[in-house]
C-alpha atoms as a PDB file:
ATOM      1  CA  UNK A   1       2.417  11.806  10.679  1.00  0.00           C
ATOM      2  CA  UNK A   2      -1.145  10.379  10.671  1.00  0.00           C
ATOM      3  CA  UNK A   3      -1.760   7.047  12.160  1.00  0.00           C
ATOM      4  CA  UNK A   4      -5.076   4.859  11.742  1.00  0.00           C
ATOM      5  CA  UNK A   5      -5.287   2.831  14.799  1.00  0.00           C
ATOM      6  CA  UNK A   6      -7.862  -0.309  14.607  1.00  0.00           C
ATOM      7  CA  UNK A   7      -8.813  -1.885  18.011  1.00  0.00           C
ATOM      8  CA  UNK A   8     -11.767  -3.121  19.288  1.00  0.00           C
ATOM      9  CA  UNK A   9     -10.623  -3.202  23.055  1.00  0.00           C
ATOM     10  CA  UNK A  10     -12.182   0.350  24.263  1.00  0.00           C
ATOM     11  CA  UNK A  11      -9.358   1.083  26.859  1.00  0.00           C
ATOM     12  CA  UNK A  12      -6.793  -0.084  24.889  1.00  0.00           C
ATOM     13  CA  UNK A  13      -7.406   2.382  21.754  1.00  0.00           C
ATOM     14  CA  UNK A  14      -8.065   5.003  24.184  1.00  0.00           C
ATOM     15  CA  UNK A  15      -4.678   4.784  26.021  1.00  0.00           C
ATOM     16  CA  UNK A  16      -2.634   4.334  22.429  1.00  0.00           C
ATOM     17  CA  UNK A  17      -4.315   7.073  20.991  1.00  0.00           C
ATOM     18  CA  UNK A  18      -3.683   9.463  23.418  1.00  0.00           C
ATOM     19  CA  UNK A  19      -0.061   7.974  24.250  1.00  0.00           C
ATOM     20  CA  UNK A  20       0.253   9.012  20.386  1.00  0.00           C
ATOM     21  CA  UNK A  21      -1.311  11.996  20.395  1.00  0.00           C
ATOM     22  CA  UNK A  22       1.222  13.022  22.930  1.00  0.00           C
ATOM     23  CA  UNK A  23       3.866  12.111  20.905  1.00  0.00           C
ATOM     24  CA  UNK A  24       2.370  14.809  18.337  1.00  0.00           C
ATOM     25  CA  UNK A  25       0.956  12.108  15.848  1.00  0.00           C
ATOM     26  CA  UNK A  26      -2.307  12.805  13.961  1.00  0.00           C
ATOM     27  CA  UNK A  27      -4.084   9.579  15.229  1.00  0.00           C
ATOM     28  CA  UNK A  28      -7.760   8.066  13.851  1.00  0.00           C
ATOM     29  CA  UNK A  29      -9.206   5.004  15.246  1.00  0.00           C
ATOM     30  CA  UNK A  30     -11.806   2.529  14.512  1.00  0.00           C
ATOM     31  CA  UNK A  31     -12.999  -0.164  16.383  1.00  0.00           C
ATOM     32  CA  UNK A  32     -14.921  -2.676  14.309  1.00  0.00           C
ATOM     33  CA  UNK A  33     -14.105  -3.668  10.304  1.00  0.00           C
ATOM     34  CA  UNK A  34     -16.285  -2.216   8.758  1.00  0.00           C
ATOM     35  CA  UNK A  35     -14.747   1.367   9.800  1.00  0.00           C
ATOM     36  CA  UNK A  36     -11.649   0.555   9.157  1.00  0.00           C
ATOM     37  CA  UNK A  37     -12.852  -0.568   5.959  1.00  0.00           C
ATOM     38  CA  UNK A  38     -14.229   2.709   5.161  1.00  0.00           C
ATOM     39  CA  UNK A  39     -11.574   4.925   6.552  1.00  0.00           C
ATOM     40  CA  UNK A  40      -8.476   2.667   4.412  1.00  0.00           C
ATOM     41  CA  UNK A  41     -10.736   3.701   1.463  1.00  0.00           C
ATOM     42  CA  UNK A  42     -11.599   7.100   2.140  1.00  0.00           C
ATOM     43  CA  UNK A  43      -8.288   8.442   3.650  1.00  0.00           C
ATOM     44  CA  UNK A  44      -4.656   7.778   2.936  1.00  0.00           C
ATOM     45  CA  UNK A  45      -2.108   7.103   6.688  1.00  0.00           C
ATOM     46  CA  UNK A  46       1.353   7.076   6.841  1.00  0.00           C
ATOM     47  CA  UNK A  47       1.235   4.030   9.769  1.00  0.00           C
ATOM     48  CA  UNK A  48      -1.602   1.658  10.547  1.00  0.00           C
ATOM     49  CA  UNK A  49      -1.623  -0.070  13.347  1.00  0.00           C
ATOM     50  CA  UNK A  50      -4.691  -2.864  12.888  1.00  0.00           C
ATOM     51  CA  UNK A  51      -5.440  -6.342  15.408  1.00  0.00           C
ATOM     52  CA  UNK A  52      -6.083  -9.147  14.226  1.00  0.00           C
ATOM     53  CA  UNK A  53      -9.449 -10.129  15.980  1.00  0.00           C
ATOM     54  CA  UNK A  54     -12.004  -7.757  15.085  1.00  0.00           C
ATOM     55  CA  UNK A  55     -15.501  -8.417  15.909  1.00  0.00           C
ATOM     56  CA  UNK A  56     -17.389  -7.990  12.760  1.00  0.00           C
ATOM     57  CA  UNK A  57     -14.527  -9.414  10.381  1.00  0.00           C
ATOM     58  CA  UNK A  58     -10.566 -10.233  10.233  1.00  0.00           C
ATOM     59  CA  UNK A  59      -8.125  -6.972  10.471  1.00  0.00           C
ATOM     60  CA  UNK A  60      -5.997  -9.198   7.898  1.00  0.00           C
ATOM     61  CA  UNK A  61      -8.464  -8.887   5.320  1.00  0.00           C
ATOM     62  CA  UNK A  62      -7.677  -5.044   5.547  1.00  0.00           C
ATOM     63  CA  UNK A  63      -4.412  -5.820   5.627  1.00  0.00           C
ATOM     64  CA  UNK A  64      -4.918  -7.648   2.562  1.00  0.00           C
ATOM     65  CA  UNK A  65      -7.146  -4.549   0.538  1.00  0.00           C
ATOM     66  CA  UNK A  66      -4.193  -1.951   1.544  1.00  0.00           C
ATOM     67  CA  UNK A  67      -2.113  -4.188  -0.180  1.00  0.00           C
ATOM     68  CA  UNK A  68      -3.887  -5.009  -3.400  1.00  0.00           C
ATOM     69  CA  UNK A  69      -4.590  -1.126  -3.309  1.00  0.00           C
ATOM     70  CA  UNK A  70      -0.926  -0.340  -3.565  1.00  0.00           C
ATOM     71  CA  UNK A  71      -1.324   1.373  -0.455  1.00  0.00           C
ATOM     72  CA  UNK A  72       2.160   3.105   1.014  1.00  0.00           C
ATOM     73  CA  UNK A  73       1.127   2.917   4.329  1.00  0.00           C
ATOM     74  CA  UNK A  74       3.351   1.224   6.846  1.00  0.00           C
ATOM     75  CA  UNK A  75       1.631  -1.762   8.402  1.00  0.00           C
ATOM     76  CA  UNK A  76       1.573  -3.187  12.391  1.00  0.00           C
ATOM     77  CA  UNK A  77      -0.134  -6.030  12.951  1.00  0.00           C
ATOM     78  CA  UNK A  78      -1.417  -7.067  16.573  1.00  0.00           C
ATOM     79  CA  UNK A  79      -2.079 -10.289  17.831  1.00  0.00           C
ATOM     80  CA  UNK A  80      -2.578 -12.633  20.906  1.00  0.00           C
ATOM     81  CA  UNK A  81      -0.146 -14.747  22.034  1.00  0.00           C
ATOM     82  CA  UNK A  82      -1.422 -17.554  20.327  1.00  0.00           C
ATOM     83  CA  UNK A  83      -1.422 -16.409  16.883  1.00  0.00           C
ATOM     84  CA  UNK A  84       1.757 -17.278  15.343  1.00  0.00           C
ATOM     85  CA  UNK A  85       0.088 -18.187  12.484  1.00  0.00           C
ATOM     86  CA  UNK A  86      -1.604 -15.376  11.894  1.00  0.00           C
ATOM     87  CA  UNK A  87       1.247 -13.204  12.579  1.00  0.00           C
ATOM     88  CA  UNK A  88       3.036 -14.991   9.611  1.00  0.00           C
ATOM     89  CA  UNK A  89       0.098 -14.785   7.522  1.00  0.00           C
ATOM     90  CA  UNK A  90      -0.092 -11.269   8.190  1.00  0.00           C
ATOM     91  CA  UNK A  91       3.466 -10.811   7.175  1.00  0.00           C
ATOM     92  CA  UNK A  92       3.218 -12.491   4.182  1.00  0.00           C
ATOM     93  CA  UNK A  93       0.310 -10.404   3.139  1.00  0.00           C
ATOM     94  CA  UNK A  94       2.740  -7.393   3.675  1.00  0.00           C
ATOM     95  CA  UNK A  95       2.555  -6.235   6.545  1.00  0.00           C
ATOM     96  CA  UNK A  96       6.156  -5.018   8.038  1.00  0.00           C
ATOM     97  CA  UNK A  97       6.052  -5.612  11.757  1.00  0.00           C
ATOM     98  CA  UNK A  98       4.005  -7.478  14.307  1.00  0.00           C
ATOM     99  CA  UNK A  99       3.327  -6.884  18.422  1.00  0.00           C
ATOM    100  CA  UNK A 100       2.292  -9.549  20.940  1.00  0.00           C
ATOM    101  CA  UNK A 101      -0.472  -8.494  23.125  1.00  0.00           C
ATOM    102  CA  UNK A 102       0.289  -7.228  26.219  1.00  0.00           C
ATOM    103  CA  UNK A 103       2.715  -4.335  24.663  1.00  0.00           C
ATOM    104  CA  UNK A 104       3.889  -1.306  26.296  1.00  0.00           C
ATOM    105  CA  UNK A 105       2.603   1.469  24.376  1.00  0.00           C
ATOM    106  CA  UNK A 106       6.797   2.856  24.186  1.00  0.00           C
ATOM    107  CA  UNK A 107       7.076  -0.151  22.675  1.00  0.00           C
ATOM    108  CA  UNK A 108       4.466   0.839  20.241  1.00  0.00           C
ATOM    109  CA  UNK A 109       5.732   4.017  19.622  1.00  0.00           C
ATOM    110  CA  UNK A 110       9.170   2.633  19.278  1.00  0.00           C
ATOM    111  CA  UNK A 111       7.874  -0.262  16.416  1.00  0.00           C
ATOM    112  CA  UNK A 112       6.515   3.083  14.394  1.00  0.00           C
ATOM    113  CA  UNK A 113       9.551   5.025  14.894  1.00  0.00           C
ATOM    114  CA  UNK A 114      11.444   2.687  13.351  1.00  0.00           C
ATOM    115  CA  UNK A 115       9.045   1.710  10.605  1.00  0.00           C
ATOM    116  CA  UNK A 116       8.831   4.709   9.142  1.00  0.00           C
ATOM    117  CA  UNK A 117      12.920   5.718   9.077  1.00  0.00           C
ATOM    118  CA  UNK A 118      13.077   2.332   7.817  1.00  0.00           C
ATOM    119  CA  UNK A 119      10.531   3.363   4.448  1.00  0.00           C
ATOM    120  CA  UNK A 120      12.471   6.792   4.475  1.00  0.00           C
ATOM    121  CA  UNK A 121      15.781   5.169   4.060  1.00  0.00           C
ATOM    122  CA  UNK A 122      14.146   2.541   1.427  1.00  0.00           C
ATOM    123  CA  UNK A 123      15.389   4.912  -1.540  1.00  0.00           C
ATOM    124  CA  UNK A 124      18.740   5.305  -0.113  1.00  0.00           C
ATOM    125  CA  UNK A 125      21.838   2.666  -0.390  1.00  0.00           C
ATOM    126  CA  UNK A 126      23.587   3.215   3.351  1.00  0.00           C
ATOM    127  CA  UNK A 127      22.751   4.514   6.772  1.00  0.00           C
ATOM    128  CA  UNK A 128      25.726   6.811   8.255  1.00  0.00           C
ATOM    129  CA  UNK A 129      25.694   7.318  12.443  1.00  0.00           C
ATOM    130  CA  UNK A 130      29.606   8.663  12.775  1.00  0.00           C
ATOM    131  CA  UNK A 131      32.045   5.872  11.650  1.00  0.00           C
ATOM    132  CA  UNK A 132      29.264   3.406  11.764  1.00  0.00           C
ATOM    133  CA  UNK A 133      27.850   2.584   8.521  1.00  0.00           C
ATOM    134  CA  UNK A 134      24.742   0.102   7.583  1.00  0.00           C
ATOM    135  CA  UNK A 135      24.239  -0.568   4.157  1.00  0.00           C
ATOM    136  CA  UNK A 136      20.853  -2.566   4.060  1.00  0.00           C
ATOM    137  CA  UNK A 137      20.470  -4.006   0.484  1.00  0.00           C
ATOM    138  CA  UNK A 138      23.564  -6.252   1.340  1.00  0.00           C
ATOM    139  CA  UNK A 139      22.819  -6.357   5.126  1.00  0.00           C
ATOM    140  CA  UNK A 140      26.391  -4.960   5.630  1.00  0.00           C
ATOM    141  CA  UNK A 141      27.963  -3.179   8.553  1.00  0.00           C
ATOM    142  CA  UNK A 142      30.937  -0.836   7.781  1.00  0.00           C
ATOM    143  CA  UNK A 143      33.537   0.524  10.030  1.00  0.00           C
ATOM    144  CA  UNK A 144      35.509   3.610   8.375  1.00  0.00           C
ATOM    145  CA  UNK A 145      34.731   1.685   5.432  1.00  0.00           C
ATOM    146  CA  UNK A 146      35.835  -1.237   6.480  1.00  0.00           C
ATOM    147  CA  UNK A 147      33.440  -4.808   6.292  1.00  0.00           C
ATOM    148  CA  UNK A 148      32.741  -5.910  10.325  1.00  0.00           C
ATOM    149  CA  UNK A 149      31.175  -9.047  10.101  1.00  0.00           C
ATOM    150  CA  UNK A 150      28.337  -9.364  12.579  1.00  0.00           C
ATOM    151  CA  UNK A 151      25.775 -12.051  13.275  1.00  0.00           C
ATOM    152  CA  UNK A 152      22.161 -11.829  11.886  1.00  0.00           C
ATOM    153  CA  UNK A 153      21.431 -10.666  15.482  1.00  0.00           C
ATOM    154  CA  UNK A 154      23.816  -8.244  16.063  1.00  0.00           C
ATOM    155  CA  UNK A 155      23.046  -6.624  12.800  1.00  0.00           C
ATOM    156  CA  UNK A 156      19.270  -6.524  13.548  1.00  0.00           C
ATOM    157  CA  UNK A 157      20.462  -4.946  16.929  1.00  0.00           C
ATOM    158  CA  UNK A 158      22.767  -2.286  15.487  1.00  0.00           C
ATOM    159  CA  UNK A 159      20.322  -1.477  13.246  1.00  0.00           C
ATOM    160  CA  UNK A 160      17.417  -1.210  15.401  1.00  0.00           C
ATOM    161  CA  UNK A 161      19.620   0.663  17.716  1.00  0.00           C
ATOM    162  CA  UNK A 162      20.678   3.012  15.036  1.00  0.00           C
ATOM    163  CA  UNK A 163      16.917   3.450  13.496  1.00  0.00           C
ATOM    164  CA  UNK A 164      15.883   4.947  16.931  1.00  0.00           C
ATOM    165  CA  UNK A 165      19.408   6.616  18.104  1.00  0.00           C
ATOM    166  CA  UNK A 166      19.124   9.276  21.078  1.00  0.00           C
ATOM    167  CA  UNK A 167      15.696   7.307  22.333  1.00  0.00           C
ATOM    168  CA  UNK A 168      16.071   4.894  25.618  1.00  0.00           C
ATOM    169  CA  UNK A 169      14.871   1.608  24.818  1.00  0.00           C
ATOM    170  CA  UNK A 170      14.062  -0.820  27.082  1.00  0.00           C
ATOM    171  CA  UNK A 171      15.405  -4.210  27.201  1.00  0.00           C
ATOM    172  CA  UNK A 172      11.593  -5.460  26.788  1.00  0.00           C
ATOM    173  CA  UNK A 173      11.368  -3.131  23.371  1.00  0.00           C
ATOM    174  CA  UNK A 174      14.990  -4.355  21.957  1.00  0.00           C
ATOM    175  CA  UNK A 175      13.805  -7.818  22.714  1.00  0.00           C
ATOM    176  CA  UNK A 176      10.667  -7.870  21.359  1.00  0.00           C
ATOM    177  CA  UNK A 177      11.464  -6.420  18.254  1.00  0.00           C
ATOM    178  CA  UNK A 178      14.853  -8.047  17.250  1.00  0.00           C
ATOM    179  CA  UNK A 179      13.516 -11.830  18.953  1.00  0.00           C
ATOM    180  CA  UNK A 180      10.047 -11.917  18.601  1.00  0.00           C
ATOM    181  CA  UNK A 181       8.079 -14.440  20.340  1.00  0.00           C
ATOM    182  CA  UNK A 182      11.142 -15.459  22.153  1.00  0.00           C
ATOM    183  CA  UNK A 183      10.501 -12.826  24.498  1.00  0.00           C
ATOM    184  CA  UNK A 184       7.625 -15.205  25.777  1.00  0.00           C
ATOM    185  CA  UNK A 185       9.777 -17.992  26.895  1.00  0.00           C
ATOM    186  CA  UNK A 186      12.365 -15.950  28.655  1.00  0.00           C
ATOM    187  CA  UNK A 187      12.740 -15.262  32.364  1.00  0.00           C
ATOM    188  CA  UNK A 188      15.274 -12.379  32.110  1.00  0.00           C
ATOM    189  CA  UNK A 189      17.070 -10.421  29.235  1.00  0.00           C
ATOM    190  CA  UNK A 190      20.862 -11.677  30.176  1.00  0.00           C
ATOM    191  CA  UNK A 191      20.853 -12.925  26.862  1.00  0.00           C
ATOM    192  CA  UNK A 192      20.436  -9.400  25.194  1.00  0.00           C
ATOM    193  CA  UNK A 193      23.389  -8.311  27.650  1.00  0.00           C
ATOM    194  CA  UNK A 194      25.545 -11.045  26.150  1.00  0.00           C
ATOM    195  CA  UNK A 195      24.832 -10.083  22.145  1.00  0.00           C
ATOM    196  CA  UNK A 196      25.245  -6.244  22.950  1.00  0.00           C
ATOM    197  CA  UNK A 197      28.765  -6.928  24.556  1.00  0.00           C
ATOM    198  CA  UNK A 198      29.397  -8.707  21.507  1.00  0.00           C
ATOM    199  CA  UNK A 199      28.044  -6.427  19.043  1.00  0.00           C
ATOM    200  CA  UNK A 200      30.161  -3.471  21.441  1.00  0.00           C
ATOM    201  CA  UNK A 201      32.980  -5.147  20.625  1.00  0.00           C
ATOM    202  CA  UNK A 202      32.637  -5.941  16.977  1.00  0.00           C
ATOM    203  CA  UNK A 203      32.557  -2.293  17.008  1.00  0.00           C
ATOM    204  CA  UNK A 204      35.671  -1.145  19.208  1.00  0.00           C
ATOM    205  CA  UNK A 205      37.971  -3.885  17.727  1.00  0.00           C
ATOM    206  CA  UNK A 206      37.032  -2.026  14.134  1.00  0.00           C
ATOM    207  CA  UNK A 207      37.905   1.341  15.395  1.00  0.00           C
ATOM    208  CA  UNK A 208      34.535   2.763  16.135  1.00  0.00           C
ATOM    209  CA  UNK A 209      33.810   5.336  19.105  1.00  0.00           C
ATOM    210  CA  UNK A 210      30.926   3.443  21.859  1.00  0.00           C
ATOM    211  CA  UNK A 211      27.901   4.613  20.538  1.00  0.00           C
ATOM    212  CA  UNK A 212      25.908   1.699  22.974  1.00  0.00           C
ATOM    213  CA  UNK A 213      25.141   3.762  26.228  1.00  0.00           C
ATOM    214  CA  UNK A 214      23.851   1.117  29.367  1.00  0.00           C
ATOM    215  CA  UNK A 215      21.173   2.997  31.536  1.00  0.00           C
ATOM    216  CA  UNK A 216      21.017   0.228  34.167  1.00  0.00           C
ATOM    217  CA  UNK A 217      17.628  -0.560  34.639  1.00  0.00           C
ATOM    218  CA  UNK A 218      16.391   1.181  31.961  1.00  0.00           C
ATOM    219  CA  UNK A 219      17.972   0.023  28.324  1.00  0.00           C
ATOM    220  CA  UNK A 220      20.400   1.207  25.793  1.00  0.00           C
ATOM    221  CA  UNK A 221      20.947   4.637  24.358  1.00  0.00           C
ATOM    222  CA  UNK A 222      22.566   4.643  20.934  1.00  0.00           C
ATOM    223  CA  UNK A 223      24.154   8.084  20.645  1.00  0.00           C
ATOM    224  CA  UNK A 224      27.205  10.029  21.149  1.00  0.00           C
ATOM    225  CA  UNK A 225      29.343  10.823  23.955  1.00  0.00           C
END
């Protein structure tokens, strides 16, 4: 998979890109917008990964020419804290998923991960993980075929859970991805304890094995056995 990172913060694109490159992704970088410009022209990426604040133009302006080039790439913006409105802005433009700076970079890898099974399962009308089965069109959760009715939450949960099954993800990641910004104003993650047990069991009551593994002080596992 080849990734286009565009950062302007030298240690920063230095520690994704070799995170990444770790991870056995083809990884480019650029650092100012005028070579990202060049290299969204020039080469075709499967993810890109662009901030915000760049210091010779706007990373959503690039966001904006991958778009109006039809471009297939998979788009993550990055922004401060602060920049809730150019977060929406950014998603508006087309962009599929945001991260707040500071970010763990499994978090990163994670938001990717999930990205692109998310555009490979675009073409496809259901998402099958043992009994459990998603169909997204109709945001629907299935049970041996039969309807479990589940929260917005939950649903975003299961399916982010599903979307990266056998990985550990941490509390931090799950949060961050299914909450957003709420992440920000939150002392602790008992709250994600209370909508997994919930979402656990949605699940049992229907019949379903527990695919929701606890590592305590780690995250959740969705997997089997």
């Amino acid at each position: 998979m080849k990734i286009l990172l565009i950062e302007d913060e030298p240690s920063l694109l230095v520690a994704m890109r070799h995170y990444l490159e770790e991870e056995r992704y083809i990884v480019s970088t650029a650092s100012t917008f005028r070579i990202a410009s060049e290299k969204v022209h020039d080469h075709d990426y499967d993810c890109i990964v662009v901030d915000i604040t760049l210091p010779d133009g706007n990373g959503l302006a690039v966001v904006k020419a991958l778009k109006e080039a039809h471009s297939q790439a998979g788009i993550i913006i990055v922004s401060a804290k602060n920049s809730l409105d150019d977060k929406l802005t950014g998603l508006e433009l087309g962009a599929d998923d945001y991260l707040t700076k500071p970010f763990h970079l499994p978090e990163l890898n994670a938001r990717i991960r999930a990205l692109m099974r998310r555009r490979q399962h675009e073409g496809e009308t259901q998402l099958v993980f043992g009994a459990i089965t998603i169909v997204p069109s109709r945001k629907q959760t299935l049970v041996s075929n039969q309807l479990v009715e589940l929260t917005g939450k939950e649903y975003n949960l299961l399916l982010f859970l599903m979307t990266n099954k056998h990985r550990l993800l941490s509390k931090a990641a799950i949060v961050e991805h299914v909450w957003g910004d709420y992440i920000d104003s939150s002392d602790s993650h008992d709250f994600l304890y209370t909508h997994v047990r919930n979402l656990r069991r949605k699940l049992l009551d229907a019949g379903s094995p527990d695919y929701i593994t606890t590592r305590y002080g780690a995250g959740y596992i969705f997997t089997e056995g």
